[in-house]
PDB file of N, CA and C in Angstrom:
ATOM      1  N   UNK A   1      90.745  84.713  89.241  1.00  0.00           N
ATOM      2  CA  UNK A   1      91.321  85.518  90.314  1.00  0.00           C
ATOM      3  C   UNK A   1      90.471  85.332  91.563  1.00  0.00           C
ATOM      4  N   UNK A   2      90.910  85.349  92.914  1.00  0.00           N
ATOM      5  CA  UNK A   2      90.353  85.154  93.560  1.00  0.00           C
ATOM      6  C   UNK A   2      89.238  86.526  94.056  1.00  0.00           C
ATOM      7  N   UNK A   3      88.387  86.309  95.104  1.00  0.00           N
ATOM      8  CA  UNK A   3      86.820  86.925  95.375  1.00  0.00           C
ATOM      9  C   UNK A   3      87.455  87.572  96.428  1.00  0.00           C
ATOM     10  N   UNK A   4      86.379  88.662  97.262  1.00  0.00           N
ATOM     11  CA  UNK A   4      86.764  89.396  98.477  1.00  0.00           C
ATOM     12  C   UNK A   4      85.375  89.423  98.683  1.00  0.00           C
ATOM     13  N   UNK A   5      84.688  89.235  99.963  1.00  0.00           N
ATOM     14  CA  UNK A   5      83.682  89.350 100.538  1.00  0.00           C
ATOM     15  C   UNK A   5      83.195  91.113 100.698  1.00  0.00           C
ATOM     16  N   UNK A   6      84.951  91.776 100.969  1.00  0.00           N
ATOM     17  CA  UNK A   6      84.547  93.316 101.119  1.00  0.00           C
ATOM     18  C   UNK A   6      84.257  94.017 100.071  1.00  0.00           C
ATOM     19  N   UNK A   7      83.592  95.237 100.387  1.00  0.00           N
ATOM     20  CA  UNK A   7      82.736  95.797  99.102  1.00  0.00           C
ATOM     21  C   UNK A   7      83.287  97.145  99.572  1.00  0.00           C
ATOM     22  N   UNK A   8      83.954  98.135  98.818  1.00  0.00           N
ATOM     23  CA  UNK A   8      83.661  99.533  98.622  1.00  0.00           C
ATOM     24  C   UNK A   8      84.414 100.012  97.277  1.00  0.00           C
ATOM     25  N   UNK A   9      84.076 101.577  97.102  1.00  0.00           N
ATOM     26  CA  UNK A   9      84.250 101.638  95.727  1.00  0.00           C
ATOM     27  C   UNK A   9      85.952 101.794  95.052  1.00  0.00           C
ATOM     28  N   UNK A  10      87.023 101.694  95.769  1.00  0.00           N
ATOM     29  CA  UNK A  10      87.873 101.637  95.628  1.00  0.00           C
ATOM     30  C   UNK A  10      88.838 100.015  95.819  1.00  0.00           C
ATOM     31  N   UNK A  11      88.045  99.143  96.540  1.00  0.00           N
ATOM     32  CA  UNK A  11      88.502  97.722  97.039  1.00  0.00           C
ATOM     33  C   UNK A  11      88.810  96.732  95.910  1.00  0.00           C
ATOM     34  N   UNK A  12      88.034  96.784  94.859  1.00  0.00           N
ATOM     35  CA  UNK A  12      88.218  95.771  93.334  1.00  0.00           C
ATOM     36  C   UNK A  12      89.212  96.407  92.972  1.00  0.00           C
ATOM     37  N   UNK A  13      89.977  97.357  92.538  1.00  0.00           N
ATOM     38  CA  UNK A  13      91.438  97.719  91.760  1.00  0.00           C
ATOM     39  C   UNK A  13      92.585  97.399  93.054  1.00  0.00           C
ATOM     40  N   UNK A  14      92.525  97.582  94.351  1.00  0.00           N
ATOM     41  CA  UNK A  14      93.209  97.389  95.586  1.00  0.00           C
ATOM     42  C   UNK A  14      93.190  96.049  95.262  1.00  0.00           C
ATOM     43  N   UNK A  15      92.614  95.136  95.351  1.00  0.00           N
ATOM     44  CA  UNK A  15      92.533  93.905  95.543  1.00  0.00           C
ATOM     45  C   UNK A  15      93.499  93.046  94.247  1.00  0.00           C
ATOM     46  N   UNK A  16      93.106  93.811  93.010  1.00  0.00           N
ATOM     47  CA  UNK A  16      93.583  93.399  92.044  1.00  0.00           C
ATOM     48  C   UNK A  16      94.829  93.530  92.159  1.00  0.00           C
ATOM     49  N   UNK A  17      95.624  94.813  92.375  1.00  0.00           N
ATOM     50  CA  UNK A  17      96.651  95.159  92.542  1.00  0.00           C
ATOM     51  C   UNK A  17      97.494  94.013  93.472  1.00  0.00           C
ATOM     52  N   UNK A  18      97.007  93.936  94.895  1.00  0.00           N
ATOM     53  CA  UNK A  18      97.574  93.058  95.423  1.00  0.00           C
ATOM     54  C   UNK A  18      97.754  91.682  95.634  1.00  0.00           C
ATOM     55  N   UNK A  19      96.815  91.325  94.798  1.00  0.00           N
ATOM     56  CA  UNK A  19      96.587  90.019  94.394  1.00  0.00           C
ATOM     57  C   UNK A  19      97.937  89.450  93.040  1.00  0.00           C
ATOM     58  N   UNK A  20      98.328  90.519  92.308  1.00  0.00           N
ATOM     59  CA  UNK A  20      98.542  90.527  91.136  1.00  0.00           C
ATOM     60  C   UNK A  20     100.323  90.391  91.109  1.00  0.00           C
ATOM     61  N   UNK A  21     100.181  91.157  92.886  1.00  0.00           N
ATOM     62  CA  UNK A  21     101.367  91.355  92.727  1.00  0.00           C
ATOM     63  C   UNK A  21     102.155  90.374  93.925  1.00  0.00           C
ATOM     64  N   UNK A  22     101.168  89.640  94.084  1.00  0.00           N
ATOM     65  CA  UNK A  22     101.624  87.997  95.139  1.00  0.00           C
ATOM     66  C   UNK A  22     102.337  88.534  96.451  1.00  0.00           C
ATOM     67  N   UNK A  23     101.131  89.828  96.878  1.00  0.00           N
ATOM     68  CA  UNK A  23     101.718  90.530  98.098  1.00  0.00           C
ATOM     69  C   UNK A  23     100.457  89.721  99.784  1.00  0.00           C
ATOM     70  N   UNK A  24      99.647  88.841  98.920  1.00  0.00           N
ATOM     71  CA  UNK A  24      98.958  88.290 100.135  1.00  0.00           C
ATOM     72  C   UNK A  24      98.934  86.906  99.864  1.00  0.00           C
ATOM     73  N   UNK A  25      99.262  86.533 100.636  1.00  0.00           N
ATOM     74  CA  UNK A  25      99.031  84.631 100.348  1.00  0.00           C
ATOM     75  C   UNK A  25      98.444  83.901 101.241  1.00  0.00           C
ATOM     76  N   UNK A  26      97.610  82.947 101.430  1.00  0.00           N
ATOM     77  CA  UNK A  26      97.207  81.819 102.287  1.00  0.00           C
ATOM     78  C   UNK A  26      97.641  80.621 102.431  1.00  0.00           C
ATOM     79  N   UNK A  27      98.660  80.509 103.714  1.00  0.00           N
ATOM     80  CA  UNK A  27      98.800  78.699 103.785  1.00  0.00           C
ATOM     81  C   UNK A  27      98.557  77.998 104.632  1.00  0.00           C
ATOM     82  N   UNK A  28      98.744  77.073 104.681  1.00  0.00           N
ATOM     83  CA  UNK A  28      98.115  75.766 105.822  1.00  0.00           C
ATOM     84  C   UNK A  28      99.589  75.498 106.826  1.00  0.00           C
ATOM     85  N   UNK A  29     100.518  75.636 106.583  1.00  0.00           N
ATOM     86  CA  UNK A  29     102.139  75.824 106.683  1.00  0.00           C
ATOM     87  C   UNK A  29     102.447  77.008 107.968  1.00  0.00           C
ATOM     88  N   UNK A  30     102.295  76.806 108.866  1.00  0.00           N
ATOM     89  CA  UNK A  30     102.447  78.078 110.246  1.00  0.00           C
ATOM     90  C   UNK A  30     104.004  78.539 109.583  1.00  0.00           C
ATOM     91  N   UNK A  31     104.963  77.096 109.682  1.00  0.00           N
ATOM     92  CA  UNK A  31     106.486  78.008 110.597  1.00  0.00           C
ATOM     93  C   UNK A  31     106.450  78.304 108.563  1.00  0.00           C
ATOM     94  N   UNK A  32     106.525  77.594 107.706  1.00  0.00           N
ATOM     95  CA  UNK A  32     106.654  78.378 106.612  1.00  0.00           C
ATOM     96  C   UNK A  32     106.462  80.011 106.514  1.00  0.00           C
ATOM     97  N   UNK A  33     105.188  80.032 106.618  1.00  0.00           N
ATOM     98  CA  UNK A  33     104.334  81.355 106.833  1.00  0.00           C
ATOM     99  C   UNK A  33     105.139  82.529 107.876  1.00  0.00           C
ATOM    100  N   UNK A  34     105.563  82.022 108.862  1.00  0.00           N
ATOM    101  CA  UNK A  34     106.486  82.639 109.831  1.00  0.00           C
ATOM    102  C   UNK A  34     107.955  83.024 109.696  1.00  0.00           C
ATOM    103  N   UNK A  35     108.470  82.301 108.821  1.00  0.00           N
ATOM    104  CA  UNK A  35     109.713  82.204 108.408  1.00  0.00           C
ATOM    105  C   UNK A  35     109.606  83.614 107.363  1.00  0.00           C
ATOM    106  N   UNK A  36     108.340  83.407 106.507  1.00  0.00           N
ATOM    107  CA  UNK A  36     108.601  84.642 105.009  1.00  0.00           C
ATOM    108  C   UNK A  36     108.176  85.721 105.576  1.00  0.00           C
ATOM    109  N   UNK A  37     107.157  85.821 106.743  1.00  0.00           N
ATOM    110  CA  UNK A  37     106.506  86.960 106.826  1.00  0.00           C
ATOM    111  C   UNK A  37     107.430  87.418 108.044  1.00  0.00           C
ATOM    112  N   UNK A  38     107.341  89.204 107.529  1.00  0.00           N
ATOM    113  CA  UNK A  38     107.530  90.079 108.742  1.00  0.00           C
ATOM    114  C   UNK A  38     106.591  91.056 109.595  1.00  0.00           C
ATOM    115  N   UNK A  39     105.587  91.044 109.193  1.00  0.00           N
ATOM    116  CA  UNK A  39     104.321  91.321 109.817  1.00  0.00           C
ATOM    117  C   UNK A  39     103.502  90.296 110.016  1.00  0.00           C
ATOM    118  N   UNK A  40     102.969  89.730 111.140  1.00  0.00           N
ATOM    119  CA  UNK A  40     102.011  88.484 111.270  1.00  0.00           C
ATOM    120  C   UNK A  40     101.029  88.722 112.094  1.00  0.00           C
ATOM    121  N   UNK A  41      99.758  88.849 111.755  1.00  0.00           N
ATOM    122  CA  UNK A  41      98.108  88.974 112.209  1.00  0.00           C
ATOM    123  C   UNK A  41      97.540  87.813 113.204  1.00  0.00           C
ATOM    124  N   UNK A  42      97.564  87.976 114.461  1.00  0.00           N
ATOM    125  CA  UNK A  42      96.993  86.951 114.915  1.00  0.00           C
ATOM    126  C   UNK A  42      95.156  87.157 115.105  1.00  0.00           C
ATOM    127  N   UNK A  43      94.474  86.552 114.346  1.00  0.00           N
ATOM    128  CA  UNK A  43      92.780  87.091 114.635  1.00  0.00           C
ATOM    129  C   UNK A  43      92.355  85.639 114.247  1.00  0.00           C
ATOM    130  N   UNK A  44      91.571  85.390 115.854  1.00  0.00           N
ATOM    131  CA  UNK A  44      91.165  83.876 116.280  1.00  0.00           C
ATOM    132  C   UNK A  44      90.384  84.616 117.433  1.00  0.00           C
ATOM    133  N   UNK A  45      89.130  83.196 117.223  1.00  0.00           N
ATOM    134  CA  UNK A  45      88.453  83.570 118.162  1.00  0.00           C
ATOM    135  C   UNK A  45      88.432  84.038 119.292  1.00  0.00           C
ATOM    136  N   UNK A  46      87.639  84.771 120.365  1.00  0.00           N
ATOM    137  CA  UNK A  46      88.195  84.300 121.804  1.00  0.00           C
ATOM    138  C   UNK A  46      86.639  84.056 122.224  1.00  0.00           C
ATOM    139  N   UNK A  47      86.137  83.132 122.139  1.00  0.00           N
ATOM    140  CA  UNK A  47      84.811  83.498 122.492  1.00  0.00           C
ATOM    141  C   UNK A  47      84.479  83.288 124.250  1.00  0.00           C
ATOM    142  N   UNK A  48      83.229  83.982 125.080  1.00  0.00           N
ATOM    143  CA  UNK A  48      83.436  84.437 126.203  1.00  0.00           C
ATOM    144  C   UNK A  48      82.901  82.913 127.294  1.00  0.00           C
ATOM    145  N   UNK A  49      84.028  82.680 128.138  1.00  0.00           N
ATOM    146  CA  UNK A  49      83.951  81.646 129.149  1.00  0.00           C
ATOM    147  C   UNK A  49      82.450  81.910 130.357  1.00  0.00           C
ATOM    148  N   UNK A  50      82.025  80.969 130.659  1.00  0.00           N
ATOM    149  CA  UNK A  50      81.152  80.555 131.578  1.00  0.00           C
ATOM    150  C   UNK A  50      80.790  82.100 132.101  1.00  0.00           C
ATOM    151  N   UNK A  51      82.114  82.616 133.040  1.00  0.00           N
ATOM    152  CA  UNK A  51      81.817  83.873 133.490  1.00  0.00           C
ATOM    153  C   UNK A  51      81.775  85.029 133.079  1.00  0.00           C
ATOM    154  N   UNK A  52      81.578  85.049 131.699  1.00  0.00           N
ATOM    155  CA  UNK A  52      81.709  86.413 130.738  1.00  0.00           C
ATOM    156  C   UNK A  52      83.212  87.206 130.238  1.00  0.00           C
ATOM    157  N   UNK A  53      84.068  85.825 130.773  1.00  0.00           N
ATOM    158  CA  UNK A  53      85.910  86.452 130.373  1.00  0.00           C
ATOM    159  C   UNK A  53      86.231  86.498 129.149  1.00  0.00           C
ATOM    160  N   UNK A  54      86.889  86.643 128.698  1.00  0.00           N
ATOM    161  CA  UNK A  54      87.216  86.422 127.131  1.00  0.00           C
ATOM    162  C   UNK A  54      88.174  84.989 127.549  1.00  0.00           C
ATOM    163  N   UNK A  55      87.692  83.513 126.687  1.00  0.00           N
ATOM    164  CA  UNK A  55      88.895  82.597 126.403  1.00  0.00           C
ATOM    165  C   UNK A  55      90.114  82.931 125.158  1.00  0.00           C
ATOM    166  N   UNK A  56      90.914  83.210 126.051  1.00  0.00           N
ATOM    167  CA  UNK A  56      91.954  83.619 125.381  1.00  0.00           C
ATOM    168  C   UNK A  56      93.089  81.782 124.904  1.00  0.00           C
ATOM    169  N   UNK A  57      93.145  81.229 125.286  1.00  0.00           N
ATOM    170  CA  UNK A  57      93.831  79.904 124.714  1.00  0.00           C
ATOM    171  C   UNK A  57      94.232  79.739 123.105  1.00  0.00           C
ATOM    172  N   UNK A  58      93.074  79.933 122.739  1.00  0.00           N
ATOM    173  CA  UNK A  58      93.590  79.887 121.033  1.00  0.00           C
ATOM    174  C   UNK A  58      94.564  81.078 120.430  1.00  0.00           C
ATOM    175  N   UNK A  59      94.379  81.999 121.096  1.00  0.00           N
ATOM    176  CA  UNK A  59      95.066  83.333 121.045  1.00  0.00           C
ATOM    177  C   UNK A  59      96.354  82.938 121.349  1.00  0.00           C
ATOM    178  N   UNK A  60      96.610  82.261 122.859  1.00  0.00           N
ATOM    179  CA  UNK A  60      97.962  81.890 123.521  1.00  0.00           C
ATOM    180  C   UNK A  60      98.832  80.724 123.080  1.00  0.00           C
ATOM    181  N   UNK A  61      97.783  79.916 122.277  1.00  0.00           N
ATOM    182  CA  UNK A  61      98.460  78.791 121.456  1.00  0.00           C
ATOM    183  C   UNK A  61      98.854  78.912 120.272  1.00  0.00           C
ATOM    184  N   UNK A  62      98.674  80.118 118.980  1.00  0.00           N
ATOM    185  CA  UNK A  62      98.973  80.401 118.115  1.00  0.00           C
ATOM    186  C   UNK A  62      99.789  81.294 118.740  1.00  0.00           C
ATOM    187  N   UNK A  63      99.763  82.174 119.593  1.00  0.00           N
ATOM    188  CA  UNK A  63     100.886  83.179 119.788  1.00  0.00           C
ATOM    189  C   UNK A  63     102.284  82.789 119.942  1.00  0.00           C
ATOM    190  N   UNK A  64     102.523  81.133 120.719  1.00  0.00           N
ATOM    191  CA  UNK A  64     103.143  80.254 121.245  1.00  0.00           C
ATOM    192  C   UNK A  64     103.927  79.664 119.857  1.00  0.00           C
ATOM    193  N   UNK A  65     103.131  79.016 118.876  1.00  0.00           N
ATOM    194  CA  UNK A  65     103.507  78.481 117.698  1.00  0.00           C
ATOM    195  C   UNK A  65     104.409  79.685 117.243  1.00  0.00           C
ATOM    196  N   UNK A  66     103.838  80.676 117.273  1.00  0.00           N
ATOM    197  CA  UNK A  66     104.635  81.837 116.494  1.00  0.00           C
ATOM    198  C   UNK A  66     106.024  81.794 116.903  1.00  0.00           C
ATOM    199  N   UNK A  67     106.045  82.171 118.087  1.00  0.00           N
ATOM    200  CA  UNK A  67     107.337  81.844 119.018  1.00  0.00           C
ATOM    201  C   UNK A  67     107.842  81.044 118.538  1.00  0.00           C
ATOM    202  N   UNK A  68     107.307  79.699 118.473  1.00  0.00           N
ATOM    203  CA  UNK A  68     108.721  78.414 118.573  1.00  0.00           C
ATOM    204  C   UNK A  68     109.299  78.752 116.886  1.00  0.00           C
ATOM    205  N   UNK A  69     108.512  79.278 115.942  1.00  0.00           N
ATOM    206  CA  UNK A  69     108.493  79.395 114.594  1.00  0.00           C
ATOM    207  C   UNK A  69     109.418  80.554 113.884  1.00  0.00           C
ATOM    208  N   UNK A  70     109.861  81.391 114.666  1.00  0.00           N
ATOM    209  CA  UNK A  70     109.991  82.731 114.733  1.00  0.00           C
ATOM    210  C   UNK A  70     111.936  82.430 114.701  1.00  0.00           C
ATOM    211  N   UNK A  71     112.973  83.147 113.670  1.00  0.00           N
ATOM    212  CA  UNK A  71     113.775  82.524 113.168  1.00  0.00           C
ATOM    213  C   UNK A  71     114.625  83.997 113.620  1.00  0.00           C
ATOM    214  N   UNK A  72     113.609  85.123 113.479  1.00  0.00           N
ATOM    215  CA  UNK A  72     114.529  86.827 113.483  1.00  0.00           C
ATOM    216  C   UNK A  72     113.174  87.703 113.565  1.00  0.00           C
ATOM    217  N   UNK A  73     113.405  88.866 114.335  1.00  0.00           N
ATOM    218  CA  UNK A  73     112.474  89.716 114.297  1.00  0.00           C
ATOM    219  C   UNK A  73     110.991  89.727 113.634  1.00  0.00           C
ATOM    220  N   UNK A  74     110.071  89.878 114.351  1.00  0.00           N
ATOM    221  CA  UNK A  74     109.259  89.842 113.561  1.00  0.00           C
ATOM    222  C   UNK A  74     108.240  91.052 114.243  1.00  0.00           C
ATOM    223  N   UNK A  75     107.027  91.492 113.806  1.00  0.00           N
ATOM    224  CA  UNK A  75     105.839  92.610 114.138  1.00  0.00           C
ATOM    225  C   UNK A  75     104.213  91.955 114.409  1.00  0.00           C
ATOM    226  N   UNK A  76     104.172  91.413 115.391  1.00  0.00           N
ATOM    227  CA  UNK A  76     103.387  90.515 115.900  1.00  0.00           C
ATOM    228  C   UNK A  76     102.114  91.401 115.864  1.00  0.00           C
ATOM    229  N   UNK A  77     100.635  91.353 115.215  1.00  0.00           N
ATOM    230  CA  UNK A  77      99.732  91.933 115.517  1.00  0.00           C
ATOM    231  C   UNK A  77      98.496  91.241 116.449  1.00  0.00           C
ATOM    232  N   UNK A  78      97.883  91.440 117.285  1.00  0.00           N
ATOM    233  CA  UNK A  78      97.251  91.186 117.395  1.00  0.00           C
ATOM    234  C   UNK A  78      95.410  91.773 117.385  1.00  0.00           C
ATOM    235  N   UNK A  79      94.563  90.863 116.559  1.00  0.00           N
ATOM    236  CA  UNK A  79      93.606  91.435 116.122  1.00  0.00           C
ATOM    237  C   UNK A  79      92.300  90.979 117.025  1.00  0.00           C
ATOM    238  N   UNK A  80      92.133  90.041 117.467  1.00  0.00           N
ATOM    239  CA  UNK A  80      91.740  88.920 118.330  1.00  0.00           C
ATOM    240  C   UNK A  80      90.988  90.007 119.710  1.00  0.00           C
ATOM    241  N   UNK A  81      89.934  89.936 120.093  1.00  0.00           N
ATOM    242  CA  UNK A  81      89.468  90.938 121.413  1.00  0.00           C
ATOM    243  C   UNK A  81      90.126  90.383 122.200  1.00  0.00           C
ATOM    244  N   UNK A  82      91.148  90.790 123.068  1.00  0.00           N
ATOM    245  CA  UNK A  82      91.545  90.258 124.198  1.00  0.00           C
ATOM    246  C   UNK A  82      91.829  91.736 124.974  1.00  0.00           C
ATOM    247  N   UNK A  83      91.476  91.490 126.388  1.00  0.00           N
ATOM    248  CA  UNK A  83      91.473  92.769 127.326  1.00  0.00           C
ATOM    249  C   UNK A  83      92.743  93.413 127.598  1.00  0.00           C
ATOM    250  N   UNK A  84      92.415  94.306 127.681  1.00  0.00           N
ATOM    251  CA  UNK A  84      93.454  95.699 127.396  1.00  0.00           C
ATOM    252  C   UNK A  84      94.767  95.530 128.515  1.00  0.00           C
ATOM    253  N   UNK A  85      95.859  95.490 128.309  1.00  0.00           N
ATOM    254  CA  UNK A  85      97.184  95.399 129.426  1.00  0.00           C
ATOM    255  C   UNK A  85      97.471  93.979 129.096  1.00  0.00           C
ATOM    256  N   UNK A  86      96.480  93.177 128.199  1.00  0.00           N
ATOM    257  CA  UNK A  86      96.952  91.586 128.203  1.00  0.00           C
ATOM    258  C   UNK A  86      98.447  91.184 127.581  1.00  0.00           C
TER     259      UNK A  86
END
């Protein structure tokens, strides 16, 4: 079964549970991934440009993929620091 880096005392039966029940998956596959899911997490770097901005690009280029990928409704999260009103 697969590992979780997170630790608390309720997280090993959570994990099991959802693991068990093929409610989280990992793929290499964007529009696949986009197509099954209706909640989608965007959390990618933004690390901070020359002048202390946040580079947002990787943020805007996966957000973009999502888009072209995106078939019917979907609940776009974003997790990624990017400044507030963005």
């Amino acid at each position: 079964m697969g590992a979780s880096p997170f630790t608390s005392r309720d997280f090993p039966k959570l994990w099991k549970g959802i693991y068990a029940k093929n409610r989280l998956t990992f793929v290499t596959d964007l529009d696949a991934a986009v197509k099954k899911a209706f909640v989608i997490f965007i959390a990618v770097g933004t690390p901070p440009k020359p002048d202390g901005s946040a580079d947002l690009s990787t943020v805007l280029e996966v957000a973009a993929s999502i888009g072209r990928a995106m078939d019917r409704y979907k609940v776009i999260v974003t997790k990624s620091t990017v400044p507030v009103g963005y």
